[in-house]
C-alpha atoms as a PDB file:
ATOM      1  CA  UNK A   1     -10.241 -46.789 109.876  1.00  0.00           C
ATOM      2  CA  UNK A   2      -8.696 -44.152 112.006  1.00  0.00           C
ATOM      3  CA  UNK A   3      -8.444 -40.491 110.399  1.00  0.00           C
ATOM      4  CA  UNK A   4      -4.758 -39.544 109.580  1.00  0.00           C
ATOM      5  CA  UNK A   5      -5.319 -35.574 108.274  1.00  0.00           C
ATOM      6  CA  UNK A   6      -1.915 -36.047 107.529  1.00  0.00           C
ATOM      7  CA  UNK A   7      -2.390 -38.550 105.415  1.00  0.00           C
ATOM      8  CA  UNK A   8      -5.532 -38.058 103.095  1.00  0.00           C
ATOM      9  CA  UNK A   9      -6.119 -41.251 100.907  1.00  0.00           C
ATOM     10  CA  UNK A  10      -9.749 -41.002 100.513  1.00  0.00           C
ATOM     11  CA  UNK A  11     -10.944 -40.614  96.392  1.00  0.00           C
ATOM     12  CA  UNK A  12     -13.325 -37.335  96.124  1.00  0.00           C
ATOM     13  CA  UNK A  13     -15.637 -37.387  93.179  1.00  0.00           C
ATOM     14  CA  UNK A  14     -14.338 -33.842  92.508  1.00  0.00           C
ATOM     15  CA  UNK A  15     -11.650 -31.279  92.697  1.00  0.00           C
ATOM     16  CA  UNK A  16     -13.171 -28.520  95.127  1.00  0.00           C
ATOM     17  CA  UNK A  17     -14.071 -31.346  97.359  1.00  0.00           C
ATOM     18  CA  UNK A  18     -10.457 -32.278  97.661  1.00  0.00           C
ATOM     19  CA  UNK A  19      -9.257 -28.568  98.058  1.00  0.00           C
ATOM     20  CA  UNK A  20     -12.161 -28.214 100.668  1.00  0.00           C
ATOM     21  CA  UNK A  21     -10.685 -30.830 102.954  1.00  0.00           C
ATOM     22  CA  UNK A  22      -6.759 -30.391 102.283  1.00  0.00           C
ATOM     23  CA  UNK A  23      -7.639 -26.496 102.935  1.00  0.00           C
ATOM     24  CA  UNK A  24      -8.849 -27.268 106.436  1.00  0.00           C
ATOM     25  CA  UNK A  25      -6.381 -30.065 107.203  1.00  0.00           C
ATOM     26  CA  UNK A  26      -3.671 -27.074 106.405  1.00  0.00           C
ATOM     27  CA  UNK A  27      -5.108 -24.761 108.111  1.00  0.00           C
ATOM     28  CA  UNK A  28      -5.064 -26.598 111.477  1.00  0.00           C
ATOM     29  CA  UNK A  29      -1.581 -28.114 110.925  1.00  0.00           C
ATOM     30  CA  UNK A  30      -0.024 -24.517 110.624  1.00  0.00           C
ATOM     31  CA  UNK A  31      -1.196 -24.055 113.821  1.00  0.00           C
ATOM     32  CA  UNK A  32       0.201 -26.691 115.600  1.00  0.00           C
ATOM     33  CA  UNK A  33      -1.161 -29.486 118.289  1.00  0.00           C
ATOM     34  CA  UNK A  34       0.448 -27.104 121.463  1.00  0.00           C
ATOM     35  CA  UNK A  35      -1.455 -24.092 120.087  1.00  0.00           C
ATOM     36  CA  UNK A  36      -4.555 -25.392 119.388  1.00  0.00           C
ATOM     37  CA  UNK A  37      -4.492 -27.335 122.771  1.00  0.00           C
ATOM     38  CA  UNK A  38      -4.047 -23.520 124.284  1.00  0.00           C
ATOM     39  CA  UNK A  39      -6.930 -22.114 122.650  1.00  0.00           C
ATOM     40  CA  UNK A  40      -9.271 -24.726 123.608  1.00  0.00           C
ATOM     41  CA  UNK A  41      -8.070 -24.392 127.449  1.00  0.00           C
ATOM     42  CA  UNK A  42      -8.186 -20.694 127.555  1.00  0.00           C
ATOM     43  CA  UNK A  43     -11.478 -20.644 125.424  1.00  0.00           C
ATOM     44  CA  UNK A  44     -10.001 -18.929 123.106  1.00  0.00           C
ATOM     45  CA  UNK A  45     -13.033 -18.143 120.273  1.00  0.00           C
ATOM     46  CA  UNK A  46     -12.280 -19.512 117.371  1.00  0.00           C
ATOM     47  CA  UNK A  47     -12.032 -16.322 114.510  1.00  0.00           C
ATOM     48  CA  UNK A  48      -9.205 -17.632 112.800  1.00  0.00           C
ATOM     49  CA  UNK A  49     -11.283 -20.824 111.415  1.00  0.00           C
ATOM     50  CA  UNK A  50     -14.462 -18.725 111.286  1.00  0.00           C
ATOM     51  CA  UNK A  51     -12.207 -16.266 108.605  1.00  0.00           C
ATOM     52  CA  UNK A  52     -10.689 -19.234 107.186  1.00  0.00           C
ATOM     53  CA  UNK A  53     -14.602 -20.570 106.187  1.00  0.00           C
ATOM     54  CA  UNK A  54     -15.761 -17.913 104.954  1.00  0.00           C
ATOM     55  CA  UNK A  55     -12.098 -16.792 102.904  1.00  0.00           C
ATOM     56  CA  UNK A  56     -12.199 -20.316 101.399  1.00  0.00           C
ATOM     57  CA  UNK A  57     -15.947 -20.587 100.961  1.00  0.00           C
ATOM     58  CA  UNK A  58     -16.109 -24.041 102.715  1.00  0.00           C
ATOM     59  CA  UNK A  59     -20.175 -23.281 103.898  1.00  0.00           C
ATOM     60  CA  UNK A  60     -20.727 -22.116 100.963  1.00  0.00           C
ATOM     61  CA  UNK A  61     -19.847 -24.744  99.347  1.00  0.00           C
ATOM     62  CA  UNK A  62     -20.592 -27.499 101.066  1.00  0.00           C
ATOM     63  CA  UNK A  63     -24.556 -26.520 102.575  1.00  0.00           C
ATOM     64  CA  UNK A  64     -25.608 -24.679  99.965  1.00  0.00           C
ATOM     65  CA  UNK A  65     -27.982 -26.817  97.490  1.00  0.00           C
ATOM     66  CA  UNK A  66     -26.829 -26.678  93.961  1.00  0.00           C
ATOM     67  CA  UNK A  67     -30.001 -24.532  92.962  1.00  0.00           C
ATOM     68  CA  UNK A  68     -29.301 -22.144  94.883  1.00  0.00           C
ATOM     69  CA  UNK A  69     -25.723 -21.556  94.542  1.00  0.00           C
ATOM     70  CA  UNK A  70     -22.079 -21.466  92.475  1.00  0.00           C
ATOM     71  CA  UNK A  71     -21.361 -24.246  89.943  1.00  0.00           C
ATOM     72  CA  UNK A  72     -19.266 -25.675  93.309  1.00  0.00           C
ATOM     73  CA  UNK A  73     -21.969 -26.037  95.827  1.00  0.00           C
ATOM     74  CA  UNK A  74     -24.502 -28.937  97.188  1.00  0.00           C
ATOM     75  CA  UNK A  75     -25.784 -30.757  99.646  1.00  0.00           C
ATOM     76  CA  UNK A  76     -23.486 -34.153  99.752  1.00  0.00           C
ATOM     77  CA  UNK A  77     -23.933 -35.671 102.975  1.00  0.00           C
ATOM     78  CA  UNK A  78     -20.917 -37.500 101.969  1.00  0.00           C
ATOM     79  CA  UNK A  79     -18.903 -34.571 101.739  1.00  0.00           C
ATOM     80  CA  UNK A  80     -20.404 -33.310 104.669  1.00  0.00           C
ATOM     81  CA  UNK A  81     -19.524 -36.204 106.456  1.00  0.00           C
ATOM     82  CA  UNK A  82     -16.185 -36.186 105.323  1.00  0.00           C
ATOM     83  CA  UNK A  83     -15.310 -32.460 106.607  1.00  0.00           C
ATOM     84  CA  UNK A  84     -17.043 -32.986 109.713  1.00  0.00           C
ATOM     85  CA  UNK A  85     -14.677 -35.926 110.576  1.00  0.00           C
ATOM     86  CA  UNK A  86     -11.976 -33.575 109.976  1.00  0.00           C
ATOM     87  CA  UNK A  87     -12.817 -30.795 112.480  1.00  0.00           C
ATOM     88  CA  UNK A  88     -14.326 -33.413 115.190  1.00  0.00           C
ATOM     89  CA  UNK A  89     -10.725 -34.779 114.561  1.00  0.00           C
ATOM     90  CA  UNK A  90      -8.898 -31.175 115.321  1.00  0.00           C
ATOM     91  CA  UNK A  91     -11.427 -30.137 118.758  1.00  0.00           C
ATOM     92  CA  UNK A  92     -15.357 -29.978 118.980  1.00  0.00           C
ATOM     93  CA  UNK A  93     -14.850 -26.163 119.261  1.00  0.00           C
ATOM     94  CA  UNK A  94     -14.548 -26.334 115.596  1.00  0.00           C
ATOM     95  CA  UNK A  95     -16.619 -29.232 114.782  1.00  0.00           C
ATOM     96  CA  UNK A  96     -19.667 -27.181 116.590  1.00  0.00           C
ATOM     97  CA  UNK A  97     -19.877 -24.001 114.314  1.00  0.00           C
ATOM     98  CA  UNK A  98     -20.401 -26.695 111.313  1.00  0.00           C
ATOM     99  CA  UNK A  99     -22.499 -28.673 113.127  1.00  0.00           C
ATOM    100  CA  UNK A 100     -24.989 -25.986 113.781  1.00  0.00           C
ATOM    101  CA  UNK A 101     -25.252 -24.294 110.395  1.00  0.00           C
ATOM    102  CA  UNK A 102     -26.332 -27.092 108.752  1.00  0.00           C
ATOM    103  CA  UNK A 103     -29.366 -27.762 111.145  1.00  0.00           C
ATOM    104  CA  UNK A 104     -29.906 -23.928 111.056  1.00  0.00           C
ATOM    105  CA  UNK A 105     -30.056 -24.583 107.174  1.00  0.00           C
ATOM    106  CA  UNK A 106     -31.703 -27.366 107.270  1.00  0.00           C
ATOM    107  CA  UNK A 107     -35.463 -25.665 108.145  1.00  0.00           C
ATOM    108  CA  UNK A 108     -34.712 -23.034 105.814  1.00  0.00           C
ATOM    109  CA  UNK A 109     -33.862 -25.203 102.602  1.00  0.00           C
ATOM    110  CA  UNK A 110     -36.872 -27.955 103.688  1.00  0.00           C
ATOM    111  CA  UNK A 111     -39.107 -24.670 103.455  1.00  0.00           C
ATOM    112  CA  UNK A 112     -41.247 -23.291 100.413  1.00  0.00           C
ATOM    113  CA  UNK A 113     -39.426 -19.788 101.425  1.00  0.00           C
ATOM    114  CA  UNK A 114     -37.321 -19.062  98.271  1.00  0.00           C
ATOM    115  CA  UNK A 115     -37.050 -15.184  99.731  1.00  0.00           C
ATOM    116  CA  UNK A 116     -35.210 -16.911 102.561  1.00  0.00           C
ATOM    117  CA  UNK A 117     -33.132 -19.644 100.602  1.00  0.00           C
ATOM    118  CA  UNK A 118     -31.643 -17.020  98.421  1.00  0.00           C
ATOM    119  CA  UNK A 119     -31.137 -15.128 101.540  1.00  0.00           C
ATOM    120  CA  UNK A 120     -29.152 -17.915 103.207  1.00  0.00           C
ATOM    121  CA  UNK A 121     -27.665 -18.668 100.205  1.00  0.00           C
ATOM    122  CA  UNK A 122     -26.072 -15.096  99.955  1.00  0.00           C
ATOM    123  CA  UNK A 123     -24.811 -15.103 103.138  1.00  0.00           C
ATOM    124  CA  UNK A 124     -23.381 -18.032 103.257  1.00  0.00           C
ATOM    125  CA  UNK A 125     -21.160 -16.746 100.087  1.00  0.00           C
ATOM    126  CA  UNK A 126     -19.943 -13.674 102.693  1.00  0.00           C
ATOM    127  CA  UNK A 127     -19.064 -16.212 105.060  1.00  0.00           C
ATOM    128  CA  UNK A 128     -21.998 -16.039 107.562  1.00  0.00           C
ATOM    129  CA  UNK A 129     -22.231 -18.622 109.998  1.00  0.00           C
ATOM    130  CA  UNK A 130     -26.203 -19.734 111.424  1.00  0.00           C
ATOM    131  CA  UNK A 131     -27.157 -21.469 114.175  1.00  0.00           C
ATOM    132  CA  UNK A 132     -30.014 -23.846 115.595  1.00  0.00           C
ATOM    133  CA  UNK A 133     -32.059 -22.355 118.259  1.00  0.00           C
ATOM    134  CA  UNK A 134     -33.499 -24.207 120.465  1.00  0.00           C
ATOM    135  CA  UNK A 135     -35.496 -23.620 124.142  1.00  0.00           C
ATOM    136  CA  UNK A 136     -36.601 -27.364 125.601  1.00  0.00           C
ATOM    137  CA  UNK A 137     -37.831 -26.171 129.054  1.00  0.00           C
ATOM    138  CA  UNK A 138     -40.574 -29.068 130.043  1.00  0.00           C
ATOM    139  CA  UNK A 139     -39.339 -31.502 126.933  1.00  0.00           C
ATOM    140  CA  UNK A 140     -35.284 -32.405 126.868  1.00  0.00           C
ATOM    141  CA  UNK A 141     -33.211 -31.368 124.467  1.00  0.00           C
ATOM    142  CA  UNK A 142     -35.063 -34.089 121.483  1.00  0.00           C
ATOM    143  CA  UNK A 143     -35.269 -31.883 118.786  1.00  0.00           C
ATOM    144  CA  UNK A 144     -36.539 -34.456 116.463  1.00  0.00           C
ATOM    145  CA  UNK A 145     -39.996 -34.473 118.728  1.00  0.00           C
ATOM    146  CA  UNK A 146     -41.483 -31.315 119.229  1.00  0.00           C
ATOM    147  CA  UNK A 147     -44.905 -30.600 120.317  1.00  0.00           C
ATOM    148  CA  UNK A 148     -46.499 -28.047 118.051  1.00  0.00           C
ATOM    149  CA  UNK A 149     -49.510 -28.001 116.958  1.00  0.00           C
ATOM    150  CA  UNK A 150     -50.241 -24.970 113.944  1.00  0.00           C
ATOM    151  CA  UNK A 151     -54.041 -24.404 113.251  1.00  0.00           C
ATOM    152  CA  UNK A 152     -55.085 -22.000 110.772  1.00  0.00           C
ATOM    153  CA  UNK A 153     -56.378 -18.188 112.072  1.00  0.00           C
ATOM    154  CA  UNK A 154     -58.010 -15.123 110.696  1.00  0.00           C
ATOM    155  CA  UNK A 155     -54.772 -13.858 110.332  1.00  0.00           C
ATOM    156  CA  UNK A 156     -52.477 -16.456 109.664  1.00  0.00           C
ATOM    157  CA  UNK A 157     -51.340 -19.381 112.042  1.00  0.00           C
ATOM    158  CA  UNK A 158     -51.637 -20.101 115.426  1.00  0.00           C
ATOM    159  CA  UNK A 159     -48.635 -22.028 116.855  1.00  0.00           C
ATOM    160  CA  UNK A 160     -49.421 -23.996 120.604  1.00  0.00           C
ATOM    161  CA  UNK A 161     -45.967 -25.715 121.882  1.00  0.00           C
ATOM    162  CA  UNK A 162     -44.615 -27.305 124.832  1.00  0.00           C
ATOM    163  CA  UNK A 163     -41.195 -26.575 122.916  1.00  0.00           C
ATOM    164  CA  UNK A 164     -39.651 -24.603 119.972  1.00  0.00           C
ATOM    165  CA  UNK A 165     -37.559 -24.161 117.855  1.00  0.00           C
ATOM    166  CA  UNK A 166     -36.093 -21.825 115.479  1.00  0.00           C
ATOM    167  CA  UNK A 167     -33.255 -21.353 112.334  1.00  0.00           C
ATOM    168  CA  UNK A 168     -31.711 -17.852 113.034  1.00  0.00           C
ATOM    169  CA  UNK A 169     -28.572 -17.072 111.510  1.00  0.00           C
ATOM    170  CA  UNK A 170     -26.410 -15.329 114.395  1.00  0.00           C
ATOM    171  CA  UNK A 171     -24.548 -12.145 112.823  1.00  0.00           C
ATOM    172  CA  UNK A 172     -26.997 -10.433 110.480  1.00  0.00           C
ATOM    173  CA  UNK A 173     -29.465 -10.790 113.375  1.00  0.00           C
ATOM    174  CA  UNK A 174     -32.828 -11.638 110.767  1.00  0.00           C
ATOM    175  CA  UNK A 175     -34.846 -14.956 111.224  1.00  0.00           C
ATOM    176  CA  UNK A 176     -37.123 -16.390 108.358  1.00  0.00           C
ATOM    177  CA  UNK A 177     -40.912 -15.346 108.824  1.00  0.00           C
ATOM    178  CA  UNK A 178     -41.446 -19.068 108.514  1.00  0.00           C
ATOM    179  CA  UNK A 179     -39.390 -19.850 111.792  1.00  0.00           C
ATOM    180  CA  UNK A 180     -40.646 -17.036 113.615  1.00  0.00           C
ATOM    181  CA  UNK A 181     -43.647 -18.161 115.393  1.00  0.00           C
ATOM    182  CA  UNK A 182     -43.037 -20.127 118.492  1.00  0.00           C
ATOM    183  CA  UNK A 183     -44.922 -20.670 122.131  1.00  0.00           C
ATOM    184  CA  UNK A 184     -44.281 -21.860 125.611  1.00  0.00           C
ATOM    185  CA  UNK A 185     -46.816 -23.249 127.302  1.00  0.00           C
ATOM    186  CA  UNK A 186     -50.814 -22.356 127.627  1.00  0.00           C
ATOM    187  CA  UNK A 187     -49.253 -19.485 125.085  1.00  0.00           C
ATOM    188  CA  UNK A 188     -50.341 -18.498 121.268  1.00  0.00           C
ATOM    189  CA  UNK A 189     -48.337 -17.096 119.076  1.00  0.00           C
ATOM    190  CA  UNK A 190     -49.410 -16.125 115.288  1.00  0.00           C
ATOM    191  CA  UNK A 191     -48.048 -15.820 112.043  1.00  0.00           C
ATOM    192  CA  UNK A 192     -48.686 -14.925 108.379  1.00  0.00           C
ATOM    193  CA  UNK A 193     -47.017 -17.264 107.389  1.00  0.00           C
ATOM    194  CA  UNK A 194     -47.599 -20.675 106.071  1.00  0.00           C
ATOM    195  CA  UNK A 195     -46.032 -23.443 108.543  1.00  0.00           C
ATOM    196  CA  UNK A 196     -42.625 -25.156 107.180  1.00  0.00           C
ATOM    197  CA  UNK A 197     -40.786 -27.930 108.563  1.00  0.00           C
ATOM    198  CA  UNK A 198     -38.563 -25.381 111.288  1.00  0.00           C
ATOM    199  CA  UNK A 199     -42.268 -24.870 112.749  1.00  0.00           C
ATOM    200  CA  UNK A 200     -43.229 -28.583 112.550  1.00  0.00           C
ATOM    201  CA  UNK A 201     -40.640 -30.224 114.783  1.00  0.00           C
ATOM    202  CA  UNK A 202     -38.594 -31.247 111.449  1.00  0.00           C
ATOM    203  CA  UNK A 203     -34.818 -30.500 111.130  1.00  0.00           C
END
């Protein structure tokens, strides 16, 4: 079935799900097809739907896991789904800014870092956007198959990669410890800290 924003028929098991997609749908209608065919010609960056995310909480609620945020937020990937269907449907410009935060998240929530979950978590409630970092010089662009190998040190881990990877959220400018550590290669890098799935090739 084709998507008809205009036109939302779809059942949501709950309220904020429903406000989270008619929200978005609104937002982009106000706008208009001939304006948002302008901005995407003239690259015009997107700060009116990065404002509207973060003034209607839509990250927050829909990539934050339910332990670690409000009484509206979890990880549904049907709700995830759903909204990404929605932006795809409006331009990729928008659809990309989603598309990235949750497999910036994704390392960070797979992690045993709870000082970085409840970091994430907060700034996803101020309306942070992350992104997916990723350098594939001598491997393609597979994130899914990384070559890292992590071998414990004297002082933590030592991290040997053809390729790497990393979960950096873009505007407070921090990276978790556990996504830190990353080589090129015939390189070492080290780190105190105990290997997650962002250093394992996992996302």
């Amino acid at each position: 079935m084709l998507l008809n924003p205009n036109r939302l028929q779809r059942k949501y098991p709950d309220q904020r799900s429903a406000e989270i997609m008619q929200a978005t749908v609104d937002f982009f209608e106000s706008r208009g097809k001939a304006r948002l065919k302008h901005d995407d010609h003239e690259r015009v960056w997107y700060s009116d739907f990065l404002d509207h995310i973060g003034r209607e909480r839509i990250f927050a609620s829909l990539l934050t896991p339910s332990e670690y945020g409000a009484d509206d937020c979890r990880w549904d990937t049907y709700r995830i789904s759903e909204f990404a269907e929605i932006i795809g449907f409006y331009g990729l410009s928008y659809w990309y800014p989603f598309q990235v935060t949750a497999l910036g998240l994704g390392p960070i929530w797979m992690s045993d870092n709870e000082d970085a979950k409840r970091k994430a978590a907060a700034q996803l409630e101020q309306g942070e956007v992350f992104a997916f970092g990723l350098s594939e010089q001598a491997h393609g662009a597979d994130v899914y198959q990384t070559d890292m190998i992590l071998t414990p040190s004297e002082h933590g881990w030592v991290a040997n990669a053809r390729s790497t990877t990393s979960a950096t959220p873009t505007s407070p400018g921090w990276s978790p410890p556990s996504a830190r550590s990353t080589t090129r290669p015939a390189t070492r890098s080290t780190s105190s800290s105990p290997p997650t799935p962002s250093m394992t090739g996992m996302s």
